[in-house]
N, C-alpha and C. Protein backbone atom coordinates (compact mmCIF):
# COMPACT_ATOMS: atom_id res chain seq x y z
N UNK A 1 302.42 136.61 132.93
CA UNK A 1 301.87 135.34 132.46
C UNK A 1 303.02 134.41 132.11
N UNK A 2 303.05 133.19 132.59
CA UNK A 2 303.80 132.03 132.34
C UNK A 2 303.59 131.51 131.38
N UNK A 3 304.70 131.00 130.44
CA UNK A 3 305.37 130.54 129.00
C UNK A 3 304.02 129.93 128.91
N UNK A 4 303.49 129.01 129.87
CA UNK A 4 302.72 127.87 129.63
C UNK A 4 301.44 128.67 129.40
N UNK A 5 300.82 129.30 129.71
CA UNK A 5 300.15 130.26 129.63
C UNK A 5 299.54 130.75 128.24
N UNK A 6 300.55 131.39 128.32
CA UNK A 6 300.70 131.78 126.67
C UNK A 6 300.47 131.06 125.65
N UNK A 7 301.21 130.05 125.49
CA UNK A 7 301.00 128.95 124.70
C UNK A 7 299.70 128.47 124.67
N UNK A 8 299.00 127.95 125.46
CA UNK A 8 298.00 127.58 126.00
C UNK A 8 296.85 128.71 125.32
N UNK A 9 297.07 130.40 125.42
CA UNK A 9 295.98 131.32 124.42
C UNK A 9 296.25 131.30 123.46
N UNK A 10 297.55 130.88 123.38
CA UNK A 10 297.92 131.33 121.22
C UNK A 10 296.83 130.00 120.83
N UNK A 11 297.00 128.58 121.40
CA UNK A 11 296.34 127.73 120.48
C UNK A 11 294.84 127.93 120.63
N UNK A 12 294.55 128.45 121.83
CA UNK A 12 292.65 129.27 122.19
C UNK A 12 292.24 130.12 120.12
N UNK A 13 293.38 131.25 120.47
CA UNK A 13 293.32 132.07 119.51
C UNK A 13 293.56 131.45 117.99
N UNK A 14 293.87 130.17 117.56
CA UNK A 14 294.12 129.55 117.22
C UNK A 14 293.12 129.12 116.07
N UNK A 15 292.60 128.55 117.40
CA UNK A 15 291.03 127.63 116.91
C UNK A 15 289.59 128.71 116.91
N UNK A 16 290.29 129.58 117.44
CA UNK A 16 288.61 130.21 117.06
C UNK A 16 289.48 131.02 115.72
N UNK A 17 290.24 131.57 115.23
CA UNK A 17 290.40 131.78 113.85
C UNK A 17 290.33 130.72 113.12
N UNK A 18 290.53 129.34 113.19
CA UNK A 18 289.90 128.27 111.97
C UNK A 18 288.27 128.52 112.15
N UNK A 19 287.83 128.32 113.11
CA UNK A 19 286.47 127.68 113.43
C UNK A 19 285.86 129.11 113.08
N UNK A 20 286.07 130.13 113.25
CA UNK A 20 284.90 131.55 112.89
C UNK A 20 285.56 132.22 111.88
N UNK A 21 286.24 131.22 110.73
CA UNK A 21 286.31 131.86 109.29
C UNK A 21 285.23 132.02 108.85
N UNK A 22 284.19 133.05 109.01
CA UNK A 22 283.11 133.29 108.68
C UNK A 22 282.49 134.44 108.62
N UNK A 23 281.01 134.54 108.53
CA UNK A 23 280.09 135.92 108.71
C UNK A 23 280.25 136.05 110.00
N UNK A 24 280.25 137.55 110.66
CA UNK A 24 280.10 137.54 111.94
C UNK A 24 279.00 138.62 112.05
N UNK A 25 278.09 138.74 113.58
CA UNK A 25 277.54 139.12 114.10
C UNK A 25 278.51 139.89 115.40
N UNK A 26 277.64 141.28 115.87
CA UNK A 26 277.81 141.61 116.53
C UNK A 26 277.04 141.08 118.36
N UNK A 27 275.54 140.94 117.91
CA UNK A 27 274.35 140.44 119.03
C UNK A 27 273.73 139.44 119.05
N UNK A 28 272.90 138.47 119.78
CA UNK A 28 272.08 137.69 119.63
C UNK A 28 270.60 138.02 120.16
N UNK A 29 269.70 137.47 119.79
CA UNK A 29 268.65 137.68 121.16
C UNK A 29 268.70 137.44 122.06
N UNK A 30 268.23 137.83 122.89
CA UNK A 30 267.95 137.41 124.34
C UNK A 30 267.37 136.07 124.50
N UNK A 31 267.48 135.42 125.43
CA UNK A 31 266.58 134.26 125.59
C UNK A 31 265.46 134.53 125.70
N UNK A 32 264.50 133.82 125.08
CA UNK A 32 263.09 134.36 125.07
C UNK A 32 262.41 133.77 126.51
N UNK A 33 260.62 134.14 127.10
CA UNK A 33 260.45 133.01 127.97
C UNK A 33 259.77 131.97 127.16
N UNK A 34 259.15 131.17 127.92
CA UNK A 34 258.85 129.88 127.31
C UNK A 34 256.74 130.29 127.33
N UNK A 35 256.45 129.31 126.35
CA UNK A 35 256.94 129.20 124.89
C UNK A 35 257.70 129.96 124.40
N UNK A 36 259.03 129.51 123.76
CA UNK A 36 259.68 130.21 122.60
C UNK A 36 259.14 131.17 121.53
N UNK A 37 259.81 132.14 121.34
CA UNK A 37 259.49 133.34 120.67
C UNK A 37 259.57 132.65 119.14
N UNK A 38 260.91 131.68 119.16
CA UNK A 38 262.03 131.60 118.42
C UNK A 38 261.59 130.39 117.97
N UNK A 39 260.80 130.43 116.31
CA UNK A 39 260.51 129.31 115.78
C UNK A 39 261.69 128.50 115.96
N UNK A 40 262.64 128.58 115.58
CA UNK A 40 264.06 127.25 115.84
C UNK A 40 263.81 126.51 117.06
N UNK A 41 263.78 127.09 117.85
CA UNK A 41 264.19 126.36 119.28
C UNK A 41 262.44 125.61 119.63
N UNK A 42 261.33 126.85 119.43
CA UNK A 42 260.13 125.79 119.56
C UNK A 42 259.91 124.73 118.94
N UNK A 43 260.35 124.76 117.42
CA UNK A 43 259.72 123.34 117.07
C UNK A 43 261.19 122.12 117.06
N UNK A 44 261.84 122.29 118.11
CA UNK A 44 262.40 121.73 118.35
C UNK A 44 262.24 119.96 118.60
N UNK A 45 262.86 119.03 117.13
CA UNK A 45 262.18 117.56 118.32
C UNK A 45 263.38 116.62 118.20
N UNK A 46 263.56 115.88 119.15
CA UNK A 46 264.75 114.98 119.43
C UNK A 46 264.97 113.99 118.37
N UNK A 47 266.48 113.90 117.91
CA UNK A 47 267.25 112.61 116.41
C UNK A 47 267.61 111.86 117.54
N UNK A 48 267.44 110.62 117.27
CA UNK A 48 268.08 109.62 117.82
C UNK A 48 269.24 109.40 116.99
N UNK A 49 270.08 109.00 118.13
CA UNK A 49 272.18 109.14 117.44
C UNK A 49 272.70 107.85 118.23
N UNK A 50 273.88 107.42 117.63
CA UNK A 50 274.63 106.52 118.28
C UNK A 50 274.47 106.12 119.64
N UNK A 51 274.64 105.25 120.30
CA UNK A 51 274.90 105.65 121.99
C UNK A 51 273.49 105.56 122.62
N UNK A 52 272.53 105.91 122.06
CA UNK A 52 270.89 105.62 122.84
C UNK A 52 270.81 104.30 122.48
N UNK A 53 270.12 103.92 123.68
CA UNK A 53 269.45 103.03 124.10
C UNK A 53 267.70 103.31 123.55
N UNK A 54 267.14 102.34 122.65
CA UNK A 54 266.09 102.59 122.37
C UNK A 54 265.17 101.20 122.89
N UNK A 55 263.71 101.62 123.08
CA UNK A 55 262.52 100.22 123.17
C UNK A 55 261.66 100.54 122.40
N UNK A 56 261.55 99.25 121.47
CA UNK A 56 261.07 98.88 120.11
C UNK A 56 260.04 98.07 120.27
N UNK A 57 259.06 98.66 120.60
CA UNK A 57 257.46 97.81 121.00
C UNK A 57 257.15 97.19 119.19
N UNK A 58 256.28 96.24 119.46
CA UNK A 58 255.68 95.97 118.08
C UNK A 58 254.20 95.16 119.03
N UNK A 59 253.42 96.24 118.75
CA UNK A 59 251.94 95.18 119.29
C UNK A 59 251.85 94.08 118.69
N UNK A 60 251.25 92.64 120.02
CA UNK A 60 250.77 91.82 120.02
C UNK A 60 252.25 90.74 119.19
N UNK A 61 253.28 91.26 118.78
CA UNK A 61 254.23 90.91 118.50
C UNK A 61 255.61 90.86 119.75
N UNK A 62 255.75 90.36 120.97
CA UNK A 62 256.54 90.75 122.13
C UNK A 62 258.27 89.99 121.43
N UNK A 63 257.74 88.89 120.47
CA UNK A 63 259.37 88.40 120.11
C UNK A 63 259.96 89.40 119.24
N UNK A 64 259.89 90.28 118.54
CA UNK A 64 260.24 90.85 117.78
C UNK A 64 260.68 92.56 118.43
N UNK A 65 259.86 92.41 119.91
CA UNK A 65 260.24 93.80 120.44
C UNK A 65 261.55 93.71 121.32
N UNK A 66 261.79 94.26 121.93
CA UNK A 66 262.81 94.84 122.56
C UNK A 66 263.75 95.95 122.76
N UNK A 67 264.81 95.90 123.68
CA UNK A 67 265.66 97.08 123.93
C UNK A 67 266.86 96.98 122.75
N UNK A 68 267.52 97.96 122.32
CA UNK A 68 268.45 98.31 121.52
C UNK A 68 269.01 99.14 121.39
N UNK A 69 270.36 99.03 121.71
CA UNK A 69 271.74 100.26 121.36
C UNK A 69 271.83 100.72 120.20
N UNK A 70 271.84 102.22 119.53
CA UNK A 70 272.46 102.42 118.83
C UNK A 70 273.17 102.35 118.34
N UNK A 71 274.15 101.38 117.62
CA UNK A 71 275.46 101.03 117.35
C UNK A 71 276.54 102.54 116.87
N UNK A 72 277.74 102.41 116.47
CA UNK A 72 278.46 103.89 116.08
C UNK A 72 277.83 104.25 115.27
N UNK A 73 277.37 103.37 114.09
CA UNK A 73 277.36 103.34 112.51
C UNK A 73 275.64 104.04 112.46
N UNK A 74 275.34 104.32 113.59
CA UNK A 74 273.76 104.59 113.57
C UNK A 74 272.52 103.29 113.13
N UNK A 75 273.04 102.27 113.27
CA UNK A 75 271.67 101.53 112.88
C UNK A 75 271.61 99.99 113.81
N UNK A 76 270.64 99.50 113.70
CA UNK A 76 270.61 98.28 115.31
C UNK A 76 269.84 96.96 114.32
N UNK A 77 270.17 96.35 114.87
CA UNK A 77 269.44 95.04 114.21
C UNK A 77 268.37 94.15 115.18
N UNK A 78 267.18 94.00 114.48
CA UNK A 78 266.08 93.07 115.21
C UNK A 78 266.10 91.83 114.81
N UNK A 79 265.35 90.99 115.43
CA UNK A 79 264.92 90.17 114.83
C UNK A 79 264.94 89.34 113.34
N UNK A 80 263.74 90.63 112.98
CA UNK A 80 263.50 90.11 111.27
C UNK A 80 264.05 90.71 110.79
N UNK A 81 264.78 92.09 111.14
CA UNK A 81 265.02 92.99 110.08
C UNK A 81 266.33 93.30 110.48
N UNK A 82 267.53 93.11 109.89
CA UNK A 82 268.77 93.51 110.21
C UNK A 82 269.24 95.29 109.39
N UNK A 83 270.16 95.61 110.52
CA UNK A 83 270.74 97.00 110.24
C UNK A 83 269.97 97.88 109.68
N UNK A 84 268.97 98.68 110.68
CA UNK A 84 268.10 99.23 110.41
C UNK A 84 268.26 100.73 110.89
N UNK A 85 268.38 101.66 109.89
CA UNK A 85 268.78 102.95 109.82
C UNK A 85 267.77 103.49 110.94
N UNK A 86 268.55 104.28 111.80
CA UNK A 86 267.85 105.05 112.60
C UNK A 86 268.50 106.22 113.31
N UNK A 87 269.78 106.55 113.15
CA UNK A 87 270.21 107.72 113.22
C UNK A 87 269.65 109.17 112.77
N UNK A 88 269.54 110.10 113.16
CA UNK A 88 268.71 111.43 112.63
C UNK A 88 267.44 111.31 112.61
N UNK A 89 266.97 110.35 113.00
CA UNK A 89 265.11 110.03 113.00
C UNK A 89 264.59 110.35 114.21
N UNK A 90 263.23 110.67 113.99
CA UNK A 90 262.56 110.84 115.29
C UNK A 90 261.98 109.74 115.75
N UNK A 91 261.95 109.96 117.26
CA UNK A 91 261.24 107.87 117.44
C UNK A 91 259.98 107.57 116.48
N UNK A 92 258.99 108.89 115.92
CA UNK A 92 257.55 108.62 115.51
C UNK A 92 257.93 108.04 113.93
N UNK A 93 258.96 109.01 113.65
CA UNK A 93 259.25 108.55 112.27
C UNK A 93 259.88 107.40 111.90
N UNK A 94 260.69 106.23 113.08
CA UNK A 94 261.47 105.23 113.55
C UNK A 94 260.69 104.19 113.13
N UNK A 95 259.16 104.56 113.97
CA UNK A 95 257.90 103.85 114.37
C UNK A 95 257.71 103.16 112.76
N UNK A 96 257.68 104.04 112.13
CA UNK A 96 256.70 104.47 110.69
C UNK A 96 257.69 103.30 109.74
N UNK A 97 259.09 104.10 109.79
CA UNK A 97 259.72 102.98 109.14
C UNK A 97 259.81 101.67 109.26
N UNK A 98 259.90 101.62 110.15
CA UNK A 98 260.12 100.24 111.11
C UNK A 98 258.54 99.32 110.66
N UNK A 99 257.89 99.99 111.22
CA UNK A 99 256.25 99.27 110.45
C UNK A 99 255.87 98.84 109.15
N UNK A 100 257.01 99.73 108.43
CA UNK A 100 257.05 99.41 106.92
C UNK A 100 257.74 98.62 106.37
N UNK A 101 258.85 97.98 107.33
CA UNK A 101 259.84 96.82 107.19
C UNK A 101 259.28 95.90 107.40
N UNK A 102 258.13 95.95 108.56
CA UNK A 102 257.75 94.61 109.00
C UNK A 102 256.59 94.15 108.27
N UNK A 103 256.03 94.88 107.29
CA UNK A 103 254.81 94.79 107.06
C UNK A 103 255.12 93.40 106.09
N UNK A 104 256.37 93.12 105.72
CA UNK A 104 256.91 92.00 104.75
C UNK A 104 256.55 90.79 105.56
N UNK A 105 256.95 90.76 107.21
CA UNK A 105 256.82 89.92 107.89
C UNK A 105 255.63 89.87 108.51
N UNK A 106 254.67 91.08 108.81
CA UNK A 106 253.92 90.53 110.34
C UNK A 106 252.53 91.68 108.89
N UNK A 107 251.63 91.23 109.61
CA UNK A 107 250.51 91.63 108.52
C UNK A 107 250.02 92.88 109.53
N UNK A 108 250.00 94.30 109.12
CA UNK A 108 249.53 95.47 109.67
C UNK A 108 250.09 95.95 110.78
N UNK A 109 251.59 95.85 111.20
CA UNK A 109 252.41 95.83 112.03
C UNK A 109 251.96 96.68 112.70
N UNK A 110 251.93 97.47 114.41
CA UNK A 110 251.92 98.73 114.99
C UNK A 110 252.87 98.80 115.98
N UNK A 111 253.89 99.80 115.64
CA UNK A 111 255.30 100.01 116.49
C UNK A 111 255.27 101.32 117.48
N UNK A 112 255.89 101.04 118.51
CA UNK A 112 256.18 102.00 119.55
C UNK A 112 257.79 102.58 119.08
N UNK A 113 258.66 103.04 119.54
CA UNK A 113 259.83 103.78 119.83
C UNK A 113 259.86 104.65 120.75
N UNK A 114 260.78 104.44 121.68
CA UNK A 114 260.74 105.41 122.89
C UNK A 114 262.63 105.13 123.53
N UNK A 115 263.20 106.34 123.79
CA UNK A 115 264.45 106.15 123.50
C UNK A 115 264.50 106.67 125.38
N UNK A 116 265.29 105.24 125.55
CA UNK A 116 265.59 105.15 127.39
C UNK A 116 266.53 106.15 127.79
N UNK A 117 267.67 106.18 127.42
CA UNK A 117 268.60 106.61 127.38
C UNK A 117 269.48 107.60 126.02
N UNK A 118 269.71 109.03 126.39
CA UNK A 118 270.06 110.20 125.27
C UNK A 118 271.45 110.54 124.86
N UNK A 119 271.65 110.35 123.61
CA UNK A 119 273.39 110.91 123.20
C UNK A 119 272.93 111.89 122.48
N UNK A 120 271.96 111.10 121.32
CA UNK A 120 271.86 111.90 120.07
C UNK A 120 272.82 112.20 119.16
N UNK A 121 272.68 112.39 117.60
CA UNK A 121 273.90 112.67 116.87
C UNK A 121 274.78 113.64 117.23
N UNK A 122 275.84 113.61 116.78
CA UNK A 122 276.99 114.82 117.09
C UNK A 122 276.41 116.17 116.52
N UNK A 123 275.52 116.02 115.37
CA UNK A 123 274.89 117.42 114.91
C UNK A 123 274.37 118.22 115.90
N UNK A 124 273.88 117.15 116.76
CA UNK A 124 272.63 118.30 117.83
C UNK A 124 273.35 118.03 118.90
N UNK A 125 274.63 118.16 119.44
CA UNK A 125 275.66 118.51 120.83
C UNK A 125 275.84 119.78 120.54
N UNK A 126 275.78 120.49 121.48
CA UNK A 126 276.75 121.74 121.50
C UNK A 126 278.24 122.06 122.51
N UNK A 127 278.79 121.97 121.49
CA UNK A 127 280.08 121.99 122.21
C UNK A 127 280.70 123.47 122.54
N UNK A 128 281.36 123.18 123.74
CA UNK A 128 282.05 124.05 124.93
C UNK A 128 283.49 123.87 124.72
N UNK A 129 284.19 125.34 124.21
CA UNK A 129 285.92 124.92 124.03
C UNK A 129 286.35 125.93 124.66
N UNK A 130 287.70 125.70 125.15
CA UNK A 130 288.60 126.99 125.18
C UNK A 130 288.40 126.76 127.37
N UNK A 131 288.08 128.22 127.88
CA UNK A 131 288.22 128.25 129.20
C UNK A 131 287.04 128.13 130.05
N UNK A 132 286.27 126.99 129.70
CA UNK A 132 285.46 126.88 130.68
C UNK A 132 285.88 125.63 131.59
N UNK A 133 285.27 125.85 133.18
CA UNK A 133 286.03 124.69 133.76
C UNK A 133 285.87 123.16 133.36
N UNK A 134 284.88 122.80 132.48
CA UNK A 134 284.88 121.35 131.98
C UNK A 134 283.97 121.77 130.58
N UNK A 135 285.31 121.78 129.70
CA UNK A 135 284.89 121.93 128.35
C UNK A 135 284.74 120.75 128.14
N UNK A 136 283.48 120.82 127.11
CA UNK A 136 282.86 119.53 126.62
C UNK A 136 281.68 119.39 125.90
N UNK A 137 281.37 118.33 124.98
CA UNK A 137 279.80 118.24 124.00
C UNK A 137 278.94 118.31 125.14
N UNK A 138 278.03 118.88 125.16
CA UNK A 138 276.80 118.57 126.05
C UNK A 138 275.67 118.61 125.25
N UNK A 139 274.78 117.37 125.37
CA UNK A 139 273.56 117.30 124.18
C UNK A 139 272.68 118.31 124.85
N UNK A 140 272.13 118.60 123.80
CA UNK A 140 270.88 119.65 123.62
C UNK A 140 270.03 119.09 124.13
N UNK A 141 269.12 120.08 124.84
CA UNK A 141 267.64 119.63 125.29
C UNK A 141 266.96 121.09 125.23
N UNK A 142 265.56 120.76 124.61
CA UNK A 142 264.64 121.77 124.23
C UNK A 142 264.50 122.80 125.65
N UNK A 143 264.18 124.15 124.74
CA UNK A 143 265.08 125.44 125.46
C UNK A 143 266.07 125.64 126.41
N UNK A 144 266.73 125.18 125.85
CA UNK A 144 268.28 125.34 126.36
C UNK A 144 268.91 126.85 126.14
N UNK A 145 269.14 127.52 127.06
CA UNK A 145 270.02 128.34 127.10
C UNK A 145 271.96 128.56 127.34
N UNK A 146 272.57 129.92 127.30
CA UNK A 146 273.73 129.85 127.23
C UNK A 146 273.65 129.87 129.18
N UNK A 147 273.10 130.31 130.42
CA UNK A 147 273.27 130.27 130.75
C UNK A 147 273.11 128.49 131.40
N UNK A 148 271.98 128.14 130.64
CA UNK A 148 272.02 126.26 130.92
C UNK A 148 273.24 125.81 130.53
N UNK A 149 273.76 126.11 129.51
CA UNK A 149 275.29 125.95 128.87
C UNK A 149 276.34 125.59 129.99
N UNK A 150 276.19 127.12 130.87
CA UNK A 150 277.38 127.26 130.93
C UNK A 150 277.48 126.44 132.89
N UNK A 151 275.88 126.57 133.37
CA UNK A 151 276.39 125.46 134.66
C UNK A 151 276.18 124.20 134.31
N UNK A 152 276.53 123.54 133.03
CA UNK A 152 276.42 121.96 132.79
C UNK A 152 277.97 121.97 132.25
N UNK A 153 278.53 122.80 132.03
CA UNK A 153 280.23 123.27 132.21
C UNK A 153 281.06 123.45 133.03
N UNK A 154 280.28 123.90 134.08
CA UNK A 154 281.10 124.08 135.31
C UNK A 154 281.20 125.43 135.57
N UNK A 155 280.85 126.75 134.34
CA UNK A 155 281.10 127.87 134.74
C UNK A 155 282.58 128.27 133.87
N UNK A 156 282.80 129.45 134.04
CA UNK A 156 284.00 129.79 133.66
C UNK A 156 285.40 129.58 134.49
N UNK A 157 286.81 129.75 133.80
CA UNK A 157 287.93 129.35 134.92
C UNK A 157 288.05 131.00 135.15
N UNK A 158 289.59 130.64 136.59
CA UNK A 158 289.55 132.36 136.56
C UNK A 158 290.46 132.81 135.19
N UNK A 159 291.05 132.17 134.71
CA UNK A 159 291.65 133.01 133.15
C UNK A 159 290.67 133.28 132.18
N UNK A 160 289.55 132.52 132.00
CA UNK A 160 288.89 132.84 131.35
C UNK A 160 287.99 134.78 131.22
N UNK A 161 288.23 134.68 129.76
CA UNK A 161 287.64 136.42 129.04
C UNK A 161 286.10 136.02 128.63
N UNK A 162 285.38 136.16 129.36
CA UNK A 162 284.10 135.34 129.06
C UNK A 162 283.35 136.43 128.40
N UNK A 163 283.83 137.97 128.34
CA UNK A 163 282.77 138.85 127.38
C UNK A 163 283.78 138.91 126.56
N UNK A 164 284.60 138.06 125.69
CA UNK A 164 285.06 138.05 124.50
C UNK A 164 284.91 136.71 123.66
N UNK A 165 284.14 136.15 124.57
CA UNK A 165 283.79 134.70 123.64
C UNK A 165 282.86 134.74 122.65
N UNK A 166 283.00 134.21 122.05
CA UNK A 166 282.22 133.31 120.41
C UNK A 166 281.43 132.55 120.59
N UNK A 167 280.01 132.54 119.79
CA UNK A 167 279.22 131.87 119.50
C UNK A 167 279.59 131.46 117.87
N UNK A 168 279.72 130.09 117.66
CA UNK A 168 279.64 130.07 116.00
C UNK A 168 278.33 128.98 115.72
N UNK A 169 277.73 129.77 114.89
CA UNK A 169 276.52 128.80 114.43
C UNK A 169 276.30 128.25 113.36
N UNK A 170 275.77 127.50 112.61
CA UNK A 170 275.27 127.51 110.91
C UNK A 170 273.58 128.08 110.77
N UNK A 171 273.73 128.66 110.08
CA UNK A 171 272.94 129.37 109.89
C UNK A 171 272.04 129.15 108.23
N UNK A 172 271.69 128.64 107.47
CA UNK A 172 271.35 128.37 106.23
C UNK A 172 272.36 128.24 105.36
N UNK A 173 272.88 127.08 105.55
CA UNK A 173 274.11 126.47 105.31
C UNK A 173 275.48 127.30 105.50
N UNK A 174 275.59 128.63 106.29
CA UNK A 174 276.22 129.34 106.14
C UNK A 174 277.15 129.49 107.62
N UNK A 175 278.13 129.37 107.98
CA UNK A 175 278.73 129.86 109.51
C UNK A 175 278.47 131.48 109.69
N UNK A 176 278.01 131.62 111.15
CA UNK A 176 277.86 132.96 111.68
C UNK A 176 278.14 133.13 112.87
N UNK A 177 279.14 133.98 113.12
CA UNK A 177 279.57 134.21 114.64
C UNK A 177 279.47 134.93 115.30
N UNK A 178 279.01 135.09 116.59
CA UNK A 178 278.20 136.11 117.64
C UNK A 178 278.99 136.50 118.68
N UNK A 179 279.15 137.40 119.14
CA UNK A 179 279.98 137.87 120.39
C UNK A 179 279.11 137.23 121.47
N UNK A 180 279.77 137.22 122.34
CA UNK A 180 278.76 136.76 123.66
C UNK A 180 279.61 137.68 124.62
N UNK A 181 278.43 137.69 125.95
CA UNK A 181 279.35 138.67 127.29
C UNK A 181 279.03 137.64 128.06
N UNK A 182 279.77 136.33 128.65
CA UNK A 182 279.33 135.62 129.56
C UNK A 182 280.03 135.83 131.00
N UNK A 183 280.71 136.82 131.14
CA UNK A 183 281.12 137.27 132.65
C UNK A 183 279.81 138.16 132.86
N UNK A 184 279.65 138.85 132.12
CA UNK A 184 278.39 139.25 132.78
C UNK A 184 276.73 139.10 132.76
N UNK A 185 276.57 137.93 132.22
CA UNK A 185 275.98 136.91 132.53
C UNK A 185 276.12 135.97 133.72
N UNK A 186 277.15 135.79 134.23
CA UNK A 186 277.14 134.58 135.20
C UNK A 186 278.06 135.59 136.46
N UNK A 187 278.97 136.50 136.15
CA UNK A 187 279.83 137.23 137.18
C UNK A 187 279.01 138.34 137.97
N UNK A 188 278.14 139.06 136.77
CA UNK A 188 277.36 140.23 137.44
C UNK A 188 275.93 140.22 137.48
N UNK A 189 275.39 138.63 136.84
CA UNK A 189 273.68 138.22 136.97
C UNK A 189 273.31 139.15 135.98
N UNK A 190 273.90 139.89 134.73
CA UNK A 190 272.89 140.65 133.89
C UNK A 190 272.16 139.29 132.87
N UNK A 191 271.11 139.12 133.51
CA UNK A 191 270.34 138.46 132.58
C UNK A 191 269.68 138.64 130.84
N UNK A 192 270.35 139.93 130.65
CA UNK A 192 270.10 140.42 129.35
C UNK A 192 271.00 139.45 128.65
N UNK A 193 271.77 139.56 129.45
CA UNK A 193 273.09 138.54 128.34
C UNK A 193 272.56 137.12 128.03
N UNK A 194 271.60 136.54 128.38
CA UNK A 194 271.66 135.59 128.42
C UNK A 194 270.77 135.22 126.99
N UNK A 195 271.10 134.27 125.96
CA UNK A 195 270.82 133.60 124.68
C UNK A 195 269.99 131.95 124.50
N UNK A 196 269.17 132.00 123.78
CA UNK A 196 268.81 130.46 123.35
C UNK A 196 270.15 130.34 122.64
N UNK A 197 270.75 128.56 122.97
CA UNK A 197 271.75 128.04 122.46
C UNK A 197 270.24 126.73 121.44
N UNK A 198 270.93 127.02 120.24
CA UNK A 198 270.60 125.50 119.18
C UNK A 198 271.43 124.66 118.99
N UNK A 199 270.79 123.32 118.77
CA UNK A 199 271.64 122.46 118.55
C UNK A 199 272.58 122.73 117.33
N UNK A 200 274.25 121.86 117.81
CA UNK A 200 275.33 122.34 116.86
C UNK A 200 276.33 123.95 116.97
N UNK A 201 275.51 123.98 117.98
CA UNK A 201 275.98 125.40 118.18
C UNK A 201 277.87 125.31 118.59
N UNK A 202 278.57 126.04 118.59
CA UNK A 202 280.00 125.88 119.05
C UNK A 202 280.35 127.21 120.15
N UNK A 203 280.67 127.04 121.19
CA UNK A 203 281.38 128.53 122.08
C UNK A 203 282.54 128.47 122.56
N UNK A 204 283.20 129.47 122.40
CA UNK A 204 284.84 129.69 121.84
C UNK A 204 284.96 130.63 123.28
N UNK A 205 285.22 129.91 124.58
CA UNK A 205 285.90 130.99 125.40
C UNK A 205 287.54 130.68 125.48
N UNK A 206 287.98 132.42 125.60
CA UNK A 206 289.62 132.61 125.15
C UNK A 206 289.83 132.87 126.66
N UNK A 207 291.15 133.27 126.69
CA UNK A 207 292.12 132.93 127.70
C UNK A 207 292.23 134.78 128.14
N UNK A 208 292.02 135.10 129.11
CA UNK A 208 292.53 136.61 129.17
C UNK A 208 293.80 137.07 129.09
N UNK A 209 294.15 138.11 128.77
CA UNK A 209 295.70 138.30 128.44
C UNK A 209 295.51 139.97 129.18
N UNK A 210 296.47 139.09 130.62
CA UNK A 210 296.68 139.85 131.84
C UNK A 210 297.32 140.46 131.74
């Protein structure tokens, strides 16, 4: 193995000792089929985050509706109502607030929310580090698995130790970290290996040491 190499696993090995200073696990479940086994992942429902594009109906009211970006700061400004919190909300609960702002202005307001375009907060990305071929946040979408994970990644590189990678989760306010076998998941098709990923989740693939 070349200098560069090396270097390159020490800082792998690095970051998963900051990041899984924690409880660890040996297993996870299996991915369940659908419906979800797994209260978490079923009652799963989408936060609107920075970066979406939302449409803000208001019946029989068309000046006051329209399209709107999430700004960084999480909140968008209308019309009547400037900088209006909507980060971590669900569009229904968006609706609700939003109806309750206007009710100052428009008498018995009734609001739509429906979000065009998806980032979502950084809470609910799950991020991909270490040796996969395009590490990166990829937002969550309801039942998502590690093997959905891992072809919206690109898969593993060939250095990559994919049955020595990390799952780190929070768990009731607590970090917990899971072994994963993702070579044999994706190298030898054992579908046993394969896990519901939740939002926030983190996976730590290391570098093999040839």
């Amino acid at each position: 193995m070349n200098r560069f190499c090396s270097l390159r696993n020490a800082t792998v090995c690095i970051i998963i000792t900051l990041i899984t200073g924690c409880n660890s696990s040996s297993s996870l479940p299996e991915a369940t089929t659908r419906p979800s086994l797994t209260t978490d992942v079923n009652d799963y429902q989408y936060l609107i985050g920075p970066g979406d594009s939302l449409t803000i109906f208001v019946w029989r009211n068309p000046e006051v509706s329209g399209q709107f970006i999430v700004r960084p700061d999480g909140k968008v400004t209308t019309s009547l109502v400037e900088d209006i919190d909507v980060a971590g909300r669900t569009p229904t609960m968006l609706a609700r607030e939003i109806e309750e702002q206007l009710s100052v202005y428009i008498n018995n307001p009734r609001v739509t929310v429906s979000v065009n375009s998806f980032s979502g907060p950084l809470s609910e990305q799950v991020r991909v580090i270490g040796e996969a071929t395009n590490p990166s946040a990829v937002n969550y979408t309801e039942h998502m698995t590690l093997l959905d994970l891992m072809i919206a990644v690109g898969g593993l590189t060939e250095f990559a130790d994919g049955n020595s990678a990390k799952l780190v989760r929070v768990e009731n306010n607590n970090k917990t970290t899971y072994s994963l076998n993702i070579d044999d998941l994706i190298r030898d098709g054992d579908i046993t290996k394969n896990i519901d990923i939740l939002p926030g989740d983190v996976i730590i693939i290391p570098e093999a040491w040839f």
